[in-house]
Protein backbone atom coordinates (compact mmCIF):
# COMPACT_ATOMS: atom_id res chain seq x y z
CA UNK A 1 0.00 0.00 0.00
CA UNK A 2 2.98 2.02 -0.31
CA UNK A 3 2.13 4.02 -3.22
CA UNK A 4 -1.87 4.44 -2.59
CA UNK A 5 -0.92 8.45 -2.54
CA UNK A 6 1.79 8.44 -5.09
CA UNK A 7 0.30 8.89 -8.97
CA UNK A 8 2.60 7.10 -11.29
CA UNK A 9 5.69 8.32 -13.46
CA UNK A 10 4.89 10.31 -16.21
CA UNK A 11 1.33 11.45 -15.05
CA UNK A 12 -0.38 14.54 -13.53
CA UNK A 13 -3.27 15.77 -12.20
CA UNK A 14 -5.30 18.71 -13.18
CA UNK A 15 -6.54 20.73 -10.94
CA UNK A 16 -6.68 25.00 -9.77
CA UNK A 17 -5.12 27.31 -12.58
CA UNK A 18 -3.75 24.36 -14.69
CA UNK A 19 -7.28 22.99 -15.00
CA UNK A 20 -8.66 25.91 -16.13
CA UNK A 21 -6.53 26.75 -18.99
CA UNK A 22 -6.91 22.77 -19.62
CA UNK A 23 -10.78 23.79 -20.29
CA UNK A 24 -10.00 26.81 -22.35
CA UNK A 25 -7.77 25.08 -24.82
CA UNK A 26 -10.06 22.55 -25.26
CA UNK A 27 -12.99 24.55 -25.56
CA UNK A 28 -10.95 26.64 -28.48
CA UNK A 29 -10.01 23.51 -29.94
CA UNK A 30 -13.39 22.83 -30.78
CA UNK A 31 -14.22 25.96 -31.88
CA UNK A 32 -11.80 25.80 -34.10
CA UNK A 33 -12.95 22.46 -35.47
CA UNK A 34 -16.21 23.73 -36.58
CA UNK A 35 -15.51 26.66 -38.27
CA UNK A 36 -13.63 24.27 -40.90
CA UNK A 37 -16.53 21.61 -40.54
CA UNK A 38 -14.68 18.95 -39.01
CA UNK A 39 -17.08 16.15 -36.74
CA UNK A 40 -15.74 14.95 -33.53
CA UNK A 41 -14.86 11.83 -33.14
CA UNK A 42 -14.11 9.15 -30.35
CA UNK A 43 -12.07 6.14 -30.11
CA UNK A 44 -11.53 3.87 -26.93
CA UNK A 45 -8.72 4.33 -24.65
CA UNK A 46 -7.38 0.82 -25.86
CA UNK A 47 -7.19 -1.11 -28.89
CA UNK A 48 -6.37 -4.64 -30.09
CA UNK A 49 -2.55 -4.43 -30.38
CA UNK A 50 -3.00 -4.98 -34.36
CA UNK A 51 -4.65 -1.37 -35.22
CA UNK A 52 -1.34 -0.02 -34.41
CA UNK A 53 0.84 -2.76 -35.77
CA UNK A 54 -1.29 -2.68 -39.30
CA UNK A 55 -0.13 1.22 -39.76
CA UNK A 56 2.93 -0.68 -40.82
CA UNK A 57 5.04 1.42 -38.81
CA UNK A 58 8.32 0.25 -37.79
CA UNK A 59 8.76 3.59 -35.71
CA UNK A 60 9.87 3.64 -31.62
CA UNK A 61 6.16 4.29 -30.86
CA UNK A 62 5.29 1.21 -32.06
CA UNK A 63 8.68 -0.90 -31.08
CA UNK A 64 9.25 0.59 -27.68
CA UNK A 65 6.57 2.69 -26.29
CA UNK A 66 3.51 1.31 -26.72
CA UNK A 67 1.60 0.42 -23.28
CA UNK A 68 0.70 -3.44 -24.81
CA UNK A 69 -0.90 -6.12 -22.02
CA UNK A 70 -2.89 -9.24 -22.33
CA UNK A 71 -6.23 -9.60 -21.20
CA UNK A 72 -7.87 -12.79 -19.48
CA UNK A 73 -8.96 -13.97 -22.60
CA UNK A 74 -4.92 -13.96 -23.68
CA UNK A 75 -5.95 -11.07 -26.62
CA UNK A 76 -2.73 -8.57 -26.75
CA UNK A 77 -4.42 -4.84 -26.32
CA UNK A 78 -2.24 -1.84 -25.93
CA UNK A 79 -3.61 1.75 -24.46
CA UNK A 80 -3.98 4.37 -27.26
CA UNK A 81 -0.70 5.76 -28.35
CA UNK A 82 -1.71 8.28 -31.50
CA UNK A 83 -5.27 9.38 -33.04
CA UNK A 84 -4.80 8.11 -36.42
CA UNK A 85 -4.86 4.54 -36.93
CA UNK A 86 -7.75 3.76 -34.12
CA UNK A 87 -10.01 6.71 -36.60
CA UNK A 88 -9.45 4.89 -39.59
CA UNK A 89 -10.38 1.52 -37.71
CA UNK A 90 -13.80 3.17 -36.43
CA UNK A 91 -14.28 4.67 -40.03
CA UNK A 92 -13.94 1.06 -41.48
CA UNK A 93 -15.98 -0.46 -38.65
CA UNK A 94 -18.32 1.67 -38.80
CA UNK A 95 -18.88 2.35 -42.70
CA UNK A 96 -18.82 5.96 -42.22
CA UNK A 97 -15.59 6.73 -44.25
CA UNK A 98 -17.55 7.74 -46.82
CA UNK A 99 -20.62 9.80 -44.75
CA UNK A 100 -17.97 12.58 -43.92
CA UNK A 101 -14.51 13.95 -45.29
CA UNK A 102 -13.16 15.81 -41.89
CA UNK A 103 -12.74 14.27 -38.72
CA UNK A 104 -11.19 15.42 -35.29
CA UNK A 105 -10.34 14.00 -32.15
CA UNK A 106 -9.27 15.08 -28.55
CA UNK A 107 -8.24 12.95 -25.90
CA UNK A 108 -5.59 11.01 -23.56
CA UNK A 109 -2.50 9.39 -25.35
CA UNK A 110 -0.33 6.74 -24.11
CA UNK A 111 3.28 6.13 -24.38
CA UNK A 112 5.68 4.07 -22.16
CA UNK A 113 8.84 6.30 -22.77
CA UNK A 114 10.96 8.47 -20.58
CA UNK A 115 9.37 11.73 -19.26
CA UNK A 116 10.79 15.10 -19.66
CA UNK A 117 9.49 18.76 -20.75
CA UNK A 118 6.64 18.37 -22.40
CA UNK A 119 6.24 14.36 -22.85
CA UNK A 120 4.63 12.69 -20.12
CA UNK A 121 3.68 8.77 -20.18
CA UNK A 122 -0.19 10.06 -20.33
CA UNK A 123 -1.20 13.04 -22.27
CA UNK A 124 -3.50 14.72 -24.32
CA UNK A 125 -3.76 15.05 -28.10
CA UNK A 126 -5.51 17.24 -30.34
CA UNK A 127 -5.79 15.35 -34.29
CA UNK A 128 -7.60 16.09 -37.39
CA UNK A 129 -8.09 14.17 -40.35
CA UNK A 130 -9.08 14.85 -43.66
CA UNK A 131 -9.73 11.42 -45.64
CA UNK A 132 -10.73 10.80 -49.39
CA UNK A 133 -8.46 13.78 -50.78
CA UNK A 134 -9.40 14.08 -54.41
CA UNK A 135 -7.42 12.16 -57.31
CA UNK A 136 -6.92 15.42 -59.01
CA UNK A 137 -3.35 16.79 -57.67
CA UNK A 138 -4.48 20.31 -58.17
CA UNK A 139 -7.83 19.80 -55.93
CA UNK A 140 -5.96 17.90 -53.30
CA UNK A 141 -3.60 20.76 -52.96
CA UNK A 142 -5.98 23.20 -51.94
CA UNK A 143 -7.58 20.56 -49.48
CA UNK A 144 -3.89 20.06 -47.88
CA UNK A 145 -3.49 24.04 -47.60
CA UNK A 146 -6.67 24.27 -46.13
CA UNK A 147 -5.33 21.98 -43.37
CA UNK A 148 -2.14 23.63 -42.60
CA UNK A 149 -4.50 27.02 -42.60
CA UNK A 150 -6.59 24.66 -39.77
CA UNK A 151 -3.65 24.36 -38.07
CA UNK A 152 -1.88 27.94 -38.02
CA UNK A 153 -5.73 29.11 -37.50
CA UNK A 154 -5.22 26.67 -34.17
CA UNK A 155 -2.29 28.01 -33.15
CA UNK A 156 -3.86 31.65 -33.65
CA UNK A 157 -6.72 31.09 -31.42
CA UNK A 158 -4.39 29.39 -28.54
CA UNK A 159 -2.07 32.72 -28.73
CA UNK A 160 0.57 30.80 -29.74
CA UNK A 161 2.63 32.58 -32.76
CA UNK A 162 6.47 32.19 -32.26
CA UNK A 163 7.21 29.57 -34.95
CA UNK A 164 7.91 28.54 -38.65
CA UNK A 165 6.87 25.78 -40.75
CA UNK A 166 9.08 23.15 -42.15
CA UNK A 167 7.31 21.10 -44.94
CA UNK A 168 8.85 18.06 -47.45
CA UNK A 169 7.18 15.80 -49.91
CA UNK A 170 7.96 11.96 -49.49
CA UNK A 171 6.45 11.24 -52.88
CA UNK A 172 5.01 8.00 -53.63
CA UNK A 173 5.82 4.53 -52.19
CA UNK A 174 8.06 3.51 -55.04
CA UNK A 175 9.79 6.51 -55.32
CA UNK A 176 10.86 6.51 -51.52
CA UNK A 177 11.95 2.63 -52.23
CA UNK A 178 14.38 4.05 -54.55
CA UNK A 179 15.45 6.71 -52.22
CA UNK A 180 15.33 4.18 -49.03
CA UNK A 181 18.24 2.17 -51.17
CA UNK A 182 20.66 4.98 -52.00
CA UNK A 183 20.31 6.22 -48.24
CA UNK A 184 21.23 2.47 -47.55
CA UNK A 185 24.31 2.12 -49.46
CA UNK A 186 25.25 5.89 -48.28
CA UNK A 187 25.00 5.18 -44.60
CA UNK A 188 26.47 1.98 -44.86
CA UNK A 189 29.65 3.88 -45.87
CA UNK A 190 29.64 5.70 -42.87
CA UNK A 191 28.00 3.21 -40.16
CA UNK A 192 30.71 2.73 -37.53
CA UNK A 193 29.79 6.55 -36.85
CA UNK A 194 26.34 5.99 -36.70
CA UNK A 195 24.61 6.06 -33.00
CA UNK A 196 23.50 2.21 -32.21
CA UNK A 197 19.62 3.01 -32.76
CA UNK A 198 20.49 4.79 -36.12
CA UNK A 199 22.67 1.48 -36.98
CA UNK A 200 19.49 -0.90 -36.11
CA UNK A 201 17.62 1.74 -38.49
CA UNK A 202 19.73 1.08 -41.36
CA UNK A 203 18.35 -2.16 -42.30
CA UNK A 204 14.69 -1.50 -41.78
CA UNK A 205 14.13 2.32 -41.95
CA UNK A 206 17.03 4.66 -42.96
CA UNK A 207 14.37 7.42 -43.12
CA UNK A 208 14.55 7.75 -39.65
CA UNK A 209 18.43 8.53 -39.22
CA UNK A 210 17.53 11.69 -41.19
CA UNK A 211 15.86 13.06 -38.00
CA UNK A 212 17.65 11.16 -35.53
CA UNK A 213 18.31 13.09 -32.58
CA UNK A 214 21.98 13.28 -32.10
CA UNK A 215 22.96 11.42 -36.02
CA UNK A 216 20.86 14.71 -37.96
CA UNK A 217 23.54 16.94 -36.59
CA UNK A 218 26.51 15.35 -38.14
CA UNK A 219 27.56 16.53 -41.67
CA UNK A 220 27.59 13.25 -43.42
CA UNK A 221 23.87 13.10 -42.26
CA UNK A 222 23.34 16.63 -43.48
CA UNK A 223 25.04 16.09 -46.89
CA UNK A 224 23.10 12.77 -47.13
CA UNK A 225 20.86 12.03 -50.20
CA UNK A 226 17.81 14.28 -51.02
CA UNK A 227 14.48 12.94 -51.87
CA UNK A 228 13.65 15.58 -54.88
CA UNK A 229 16.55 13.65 -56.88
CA UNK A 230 14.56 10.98 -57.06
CA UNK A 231 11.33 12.54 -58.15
CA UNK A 232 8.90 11.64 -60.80
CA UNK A 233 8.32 15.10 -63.19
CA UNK A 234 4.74 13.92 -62.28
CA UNK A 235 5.56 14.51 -58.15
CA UNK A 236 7.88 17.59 -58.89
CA UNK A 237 4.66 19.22 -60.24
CA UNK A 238 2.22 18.17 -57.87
CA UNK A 239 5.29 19.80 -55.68
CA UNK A 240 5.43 23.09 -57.08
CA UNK A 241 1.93 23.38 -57.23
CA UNK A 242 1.51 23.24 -53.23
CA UNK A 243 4.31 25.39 -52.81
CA UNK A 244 2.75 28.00 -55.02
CA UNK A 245 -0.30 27.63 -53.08
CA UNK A 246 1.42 28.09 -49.87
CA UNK A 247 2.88 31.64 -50.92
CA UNK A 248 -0.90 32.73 -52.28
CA UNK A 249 -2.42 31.97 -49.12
CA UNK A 250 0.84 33.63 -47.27
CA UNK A 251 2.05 31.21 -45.98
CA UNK A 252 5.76 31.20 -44.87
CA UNK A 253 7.75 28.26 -45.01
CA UNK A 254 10.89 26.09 -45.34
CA UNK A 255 11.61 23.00 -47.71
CA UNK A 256 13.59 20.71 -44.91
CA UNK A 257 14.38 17.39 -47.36
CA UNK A 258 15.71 15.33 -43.99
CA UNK A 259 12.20 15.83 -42.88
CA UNK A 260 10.36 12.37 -42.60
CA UNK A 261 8.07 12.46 -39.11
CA UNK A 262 7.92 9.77 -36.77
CA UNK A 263 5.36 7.72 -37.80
CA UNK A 264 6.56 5.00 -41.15
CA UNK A 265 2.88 5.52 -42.63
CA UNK A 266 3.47 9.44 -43.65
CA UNK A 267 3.93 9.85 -47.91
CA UNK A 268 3.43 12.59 -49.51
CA UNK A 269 3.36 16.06 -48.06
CA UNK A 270 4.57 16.24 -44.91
CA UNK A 271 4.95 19.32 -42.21
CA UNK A 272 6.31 20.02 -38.77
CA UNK A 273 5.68 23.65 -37.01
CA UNK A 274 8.83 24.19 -35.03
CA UNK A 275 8.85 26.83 -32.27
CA UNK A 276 11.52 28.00 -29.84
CA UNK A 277 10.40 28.50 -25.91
CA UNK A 278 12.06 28.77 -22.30
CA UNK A 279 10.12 26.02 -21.43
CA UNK A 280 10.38 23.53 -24.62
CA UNK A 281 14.30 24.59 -26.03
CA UNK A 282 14.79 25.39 -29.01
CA UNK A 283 13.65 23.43 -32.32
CA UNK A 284 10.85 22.09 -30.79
CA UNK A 285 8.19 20.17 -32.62
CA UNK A 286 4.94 21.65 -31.46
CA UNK A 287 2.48 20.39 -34.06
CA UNK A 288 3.23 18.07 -36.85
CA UNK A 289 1.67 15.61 -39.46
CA UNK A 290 1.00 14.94 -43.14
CA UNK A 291 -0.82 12.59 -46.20
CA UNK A 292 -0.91 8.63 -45.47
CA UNK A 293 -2.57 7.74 -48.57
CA UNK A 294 -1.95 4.02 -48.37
CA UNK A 295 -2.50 3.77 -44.29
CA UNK A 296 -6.34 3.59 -45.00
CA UNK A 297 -6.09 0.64 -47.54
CA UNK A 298 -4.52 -1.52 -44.63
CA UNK A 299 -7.90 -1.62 -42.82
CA UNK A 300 -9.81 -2.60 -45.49
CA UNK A 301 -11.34 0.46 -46.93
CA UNK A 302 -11.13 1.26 -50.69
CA UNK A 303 -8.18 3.25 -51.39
CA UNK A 304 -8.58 6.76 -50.59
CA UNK A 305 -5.95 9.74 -49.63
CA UNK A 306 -5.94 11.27 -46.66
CA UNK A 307 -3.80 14.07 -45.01
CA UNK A 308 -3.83 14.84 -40.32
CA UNK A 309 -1.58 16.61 -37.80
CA UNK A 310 -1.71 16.27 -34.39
CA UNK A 311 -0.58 18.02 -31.52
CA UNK A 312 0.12 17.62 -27.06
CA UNK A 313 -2.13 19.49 -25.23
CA UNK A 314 0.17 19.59 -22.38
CA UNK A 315 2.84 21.59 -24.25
CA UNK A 316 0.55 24.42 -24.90
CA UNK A 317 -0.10 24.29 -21.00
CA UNK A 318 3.20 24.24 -19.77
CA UNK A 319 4.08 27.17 -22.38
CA UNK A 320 1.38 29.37 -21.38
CA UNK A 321 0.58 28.46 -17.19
CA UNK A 322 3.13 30.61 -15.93
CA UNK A 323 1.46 34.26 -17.82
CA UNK A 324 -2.00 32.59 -16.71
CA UNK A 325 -3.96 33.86 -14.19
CA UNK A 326 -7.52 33.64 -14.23
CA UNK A 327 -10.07 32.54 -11.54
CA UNK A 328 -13.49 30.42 -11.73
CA UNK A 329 -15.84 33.58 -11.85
CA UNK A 330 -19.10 32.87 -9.82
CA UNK A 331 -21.56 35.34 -10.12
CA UNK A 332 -23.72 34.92 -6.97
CA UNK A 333 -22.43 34.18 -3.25
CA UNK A 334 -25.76 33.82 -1.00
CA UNK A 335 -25.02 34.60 2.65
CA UNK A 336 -26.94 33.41 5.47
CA UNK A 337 -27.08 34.17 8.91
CA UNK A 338 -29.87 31.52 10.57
CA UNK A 339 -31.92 28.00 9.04
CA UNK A 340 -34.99 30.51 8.38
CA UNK A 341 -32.48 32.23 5.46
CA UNK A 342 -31.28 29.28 4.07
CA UNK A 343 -34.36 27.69 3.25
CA UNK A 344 -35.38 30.78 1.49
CA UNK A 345 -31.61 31.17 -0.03
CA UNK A 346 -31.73 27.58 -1.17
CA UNK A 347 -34.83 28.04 -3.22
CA UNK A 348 -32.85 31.93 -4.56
CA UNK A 349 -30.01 29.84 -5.99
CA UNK A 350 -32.13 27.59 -7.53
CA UNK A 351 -33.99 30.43 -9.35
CA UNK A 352 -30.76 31.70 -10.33
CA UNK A 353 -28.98 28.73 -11.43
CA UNK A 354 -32.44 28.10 -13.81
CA UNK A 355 -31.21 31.11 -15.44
CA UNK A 356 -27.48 30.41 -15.96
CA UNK A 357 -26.12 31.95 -13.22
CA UNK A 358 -22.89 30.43 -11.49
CA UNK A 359 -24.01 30.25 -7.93
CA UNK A 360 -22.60 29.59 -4.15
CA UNK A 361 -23.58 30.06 -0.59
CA UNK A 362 -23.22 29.03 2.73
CA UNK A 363 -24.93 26.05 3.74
CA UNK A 364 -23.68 26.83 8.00
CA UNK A 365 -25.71 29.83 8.46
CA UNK A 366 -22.61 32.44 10.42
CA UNK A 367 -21.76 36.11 10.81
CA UNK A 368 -21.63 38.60 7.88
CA UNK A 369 -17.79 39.27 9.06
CA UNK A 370 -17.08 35.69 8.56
CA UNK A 371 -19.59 34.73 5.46
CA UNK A 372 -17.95 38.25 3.79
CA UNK A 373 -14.35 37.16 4.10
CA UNK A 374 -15.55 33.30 2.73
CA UNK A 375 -17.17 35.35 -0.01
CA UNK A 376 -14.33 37.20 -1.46
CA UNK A 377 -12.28 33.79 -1.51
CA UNK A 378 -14.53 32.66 -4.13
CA UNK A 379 -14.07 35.77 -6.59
CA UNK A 380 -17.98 36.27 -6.58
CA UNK A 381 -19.56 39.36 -8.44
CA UNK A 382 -22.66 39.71 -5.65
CA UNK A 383 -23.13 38.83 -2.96
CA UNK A 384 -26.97 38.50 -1.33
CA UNK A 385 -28.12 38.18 2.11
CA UNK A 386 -31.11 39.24 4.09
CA UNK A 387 -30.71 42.36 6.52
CA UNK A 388 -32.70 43.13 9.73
CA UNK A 389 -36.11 44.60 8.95
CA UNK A 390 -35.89 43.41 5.41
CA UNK A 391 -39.01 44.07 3.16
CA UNK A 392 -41.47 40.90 2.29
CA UNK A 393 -39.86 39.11 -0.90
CA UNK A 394 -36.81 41.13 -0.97
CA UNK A 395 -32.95 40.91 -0.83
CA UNK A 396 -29.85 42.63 -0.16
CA UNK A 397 -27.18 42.82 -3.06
CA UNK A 398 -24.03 43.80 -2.76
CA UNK A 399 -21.70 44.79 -5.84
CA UNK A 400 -18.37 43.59 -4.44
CA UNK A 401 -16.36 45.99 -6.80
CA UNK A 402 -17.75 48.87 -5.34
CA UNK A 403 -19.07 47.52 -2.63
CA UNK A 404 -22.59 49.35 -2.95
CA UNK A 405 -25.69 47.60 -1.87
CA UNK A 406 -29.32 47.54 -3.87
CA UNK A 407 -32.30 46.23 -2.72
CA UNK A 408 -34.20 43.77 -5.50
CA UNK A 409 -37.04 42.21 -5.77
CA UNK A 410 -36.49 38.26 -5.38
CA UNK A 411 -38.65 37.43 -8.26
CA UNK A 412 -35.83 40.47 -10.59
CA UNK A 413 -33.02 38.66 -9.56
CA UNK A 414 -32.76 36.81 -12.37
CA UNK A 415 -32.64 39.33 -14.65
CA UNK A 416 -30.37 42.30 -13.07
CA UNK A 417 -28.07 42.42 -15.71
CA UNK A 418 -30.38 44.62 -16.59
CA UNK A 419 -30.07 46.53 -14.02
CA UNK A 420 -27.33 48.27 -14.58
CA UNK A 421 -25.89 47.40 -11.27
């Protein structure tokens, strides 16, 4: 029983300040959602193992980090470690991949990996999806600007501007298998100064040294192979195009070729927003994502294109709770002084909570020194009590800004913003 009042590594609770911008951001997030028509959706907290495993993605999240058990029944089920893959299973499950082109999704990740700034073992993700992008290139660009103009849009609305875009193009799958072997026979010339994870890489994934933590900082990794050699004219255009697009819509960027993503199932256009912050470091992936247009096929719905990003929650709080201050506002505190008042005041705050009104009052009737003092704890607008004397169906309220008192009616409480008072 040793840890019954210890939470485990890599988790918080939210509570006070941090709870409250937790609600804002979320609230925005949705906001934000709807004014580019995307539908919420919901996945469960756990999956069978496979929905992550049939991504085909060789990647750590899926190799190290995932939170995978067995159930009584022997079934291998892992927590949910990224929005994507678990959508596209409930779109296929469900047969409503073709009812609806934008999705979104907010809830808690998992991920069994070492915590730090920013990453903890349980946290929350924001992710958007845009499935059956048109065939046309030209019409699929402007549906994969209009989700990087979701995103910055989201970044707008959570006051968050201090960073640039970095954006590549992966291509198509056979193109990257011709770019995946000269990276091979590159790296290979230089693998006894590769780090041991971007060795292991090497034979499955040499994508992945290109963003490798310590290995991208090395020249020979720098001066590495490019993708755009290896385009199709076809993919060069389709290229230009949505960098032409970007500029119209204003829309500053950088080409970064070593930039591949974490996930193996990205193709295509792919984009990071990269910010610098006391609390993150510098060159910190805030937001990232791009087109999977053969991860769908691997659940067994018709081949269609599709284009996400995703992004922690819990960065955005640790960025902006220290500048945060801003209290639960309750707009009514109802004093009482004896059981006759709170009867009556019980029956008040129900009127006003009928009518939307954020309400609290003392259920232990006490002295207006003490109830006043309890009052201004709470950050209440009015406060309402009953004096000596006090007129048949009538009530005391007190403007705590300016601490004037007005006498109502009981029955006008309910609409004194109108007032004036």
């Amino acid at each position: 029983m040793k840890n019954i009042n210890i939470r485990p590594k890599g988790t918080y609770d939210l509570y006070g300040q941090r709870a409250n911008l937790f609600l804002e951001i979320r609230d925005k997030i949705f906001l934000v959602s709807n004014l580019f028509n995307y539908k919420y959706i919901e996945t469960p907290i756990f999956e069978f193992s496979e929905v992550f495993f049939t991504s085909g993605d060789e990647s750590d999240l899926v190799s190290k980090e995932l939170y995978e058990f067995k159930d009584k029944s022997n079934r291998s089920l892992s927590l949910r470690a990224e929005g994507t893959a678990p959508v596209m299973r409930a779109l296929v499950e469900n047969k409503i991949y073709l009812e609806n082109k934008k999705y979104f999704y907010f809830g808690p990740m998992f991920r069994y990996e070492n915590p730090q700034k920013g990453r903890n073992r349980q946290f929350y993700q924001a992710g958007f999806e845009f499935i059956n992008l048109s065939e046309d290139f030209r019409s699929s660009a402007y549906e994969k600007i209009e989700v990087l103009l979701l995103a910055i849009k989201m970044l707008k609305e959570l006051n968050f501007s201090n960073y640039k875009i970095k954006i590549n193009f992966l291509a198509s799958r056979s193109t990257r298998k011709q770019y995946i072997l000269a990276l091979k026979q590159y790296f290979l010339k230089y693998s006894s100064q590769l780090s041991s994870t971007s060795q292991q890489r090497l034979a499955k994934n040499p994508l992945r040294i290109l963003d490798d933590k310590i290995d991208a900082e090395k020249e020979f990794v720098k001066n590495a192979p490019k993708i755009n050699a290896f385009y199709t004219p076809e993919e060069q255009e389709e290229f230009n195009f949505i960098n032409k697009l970007l500029k119209s819509n204003q829309i500053q960027f950088e080409i970064d070729y070593n930039l591949v993503r974490g996930l193996d199932y990205y193709d295509n256009l792919v984009f990071e927003f990269i910010a610098d912050s006391p609390f993150l470091g510098t060159k910190s992936t805030i937001l990232g994502g791009g087109c999977y247009n053969n991860l769908i096929a691997n659940f067994g719905m018709p081949a269609a294109k599709g284009i996400g990003f995703g992004f922690g929650v819990d960065r955005f709080l640790e960025i902006q709770l220290p500048n945060y201050k801003k209290e639960h506002q309750i707009d009514f505190y109802c004093l009482s002084f004896n059981f006759a008042e709170l009867e009556k005041l019980n029956e008040i705050a129900r009127i006003l909570r009928d009518n939307n009104y954020v309400v609290e009052f003392n259920k232990k009737p006490t002295s207006f020194t003490k109830g006043f003092k309890k009052a201004l704890k709470t950050k209440t607008k009015y406060l309402l009590f009953f004096e000596k004397n006090q007129l048949e169906n009538t009530i005391t309220c007190k403007k705590i800004e300016t601490n004037e008192n007005k006498v109502f009616n009981i029955s006008d409480l309910s609409n004194l913003k109108n007032f004036n008072f």
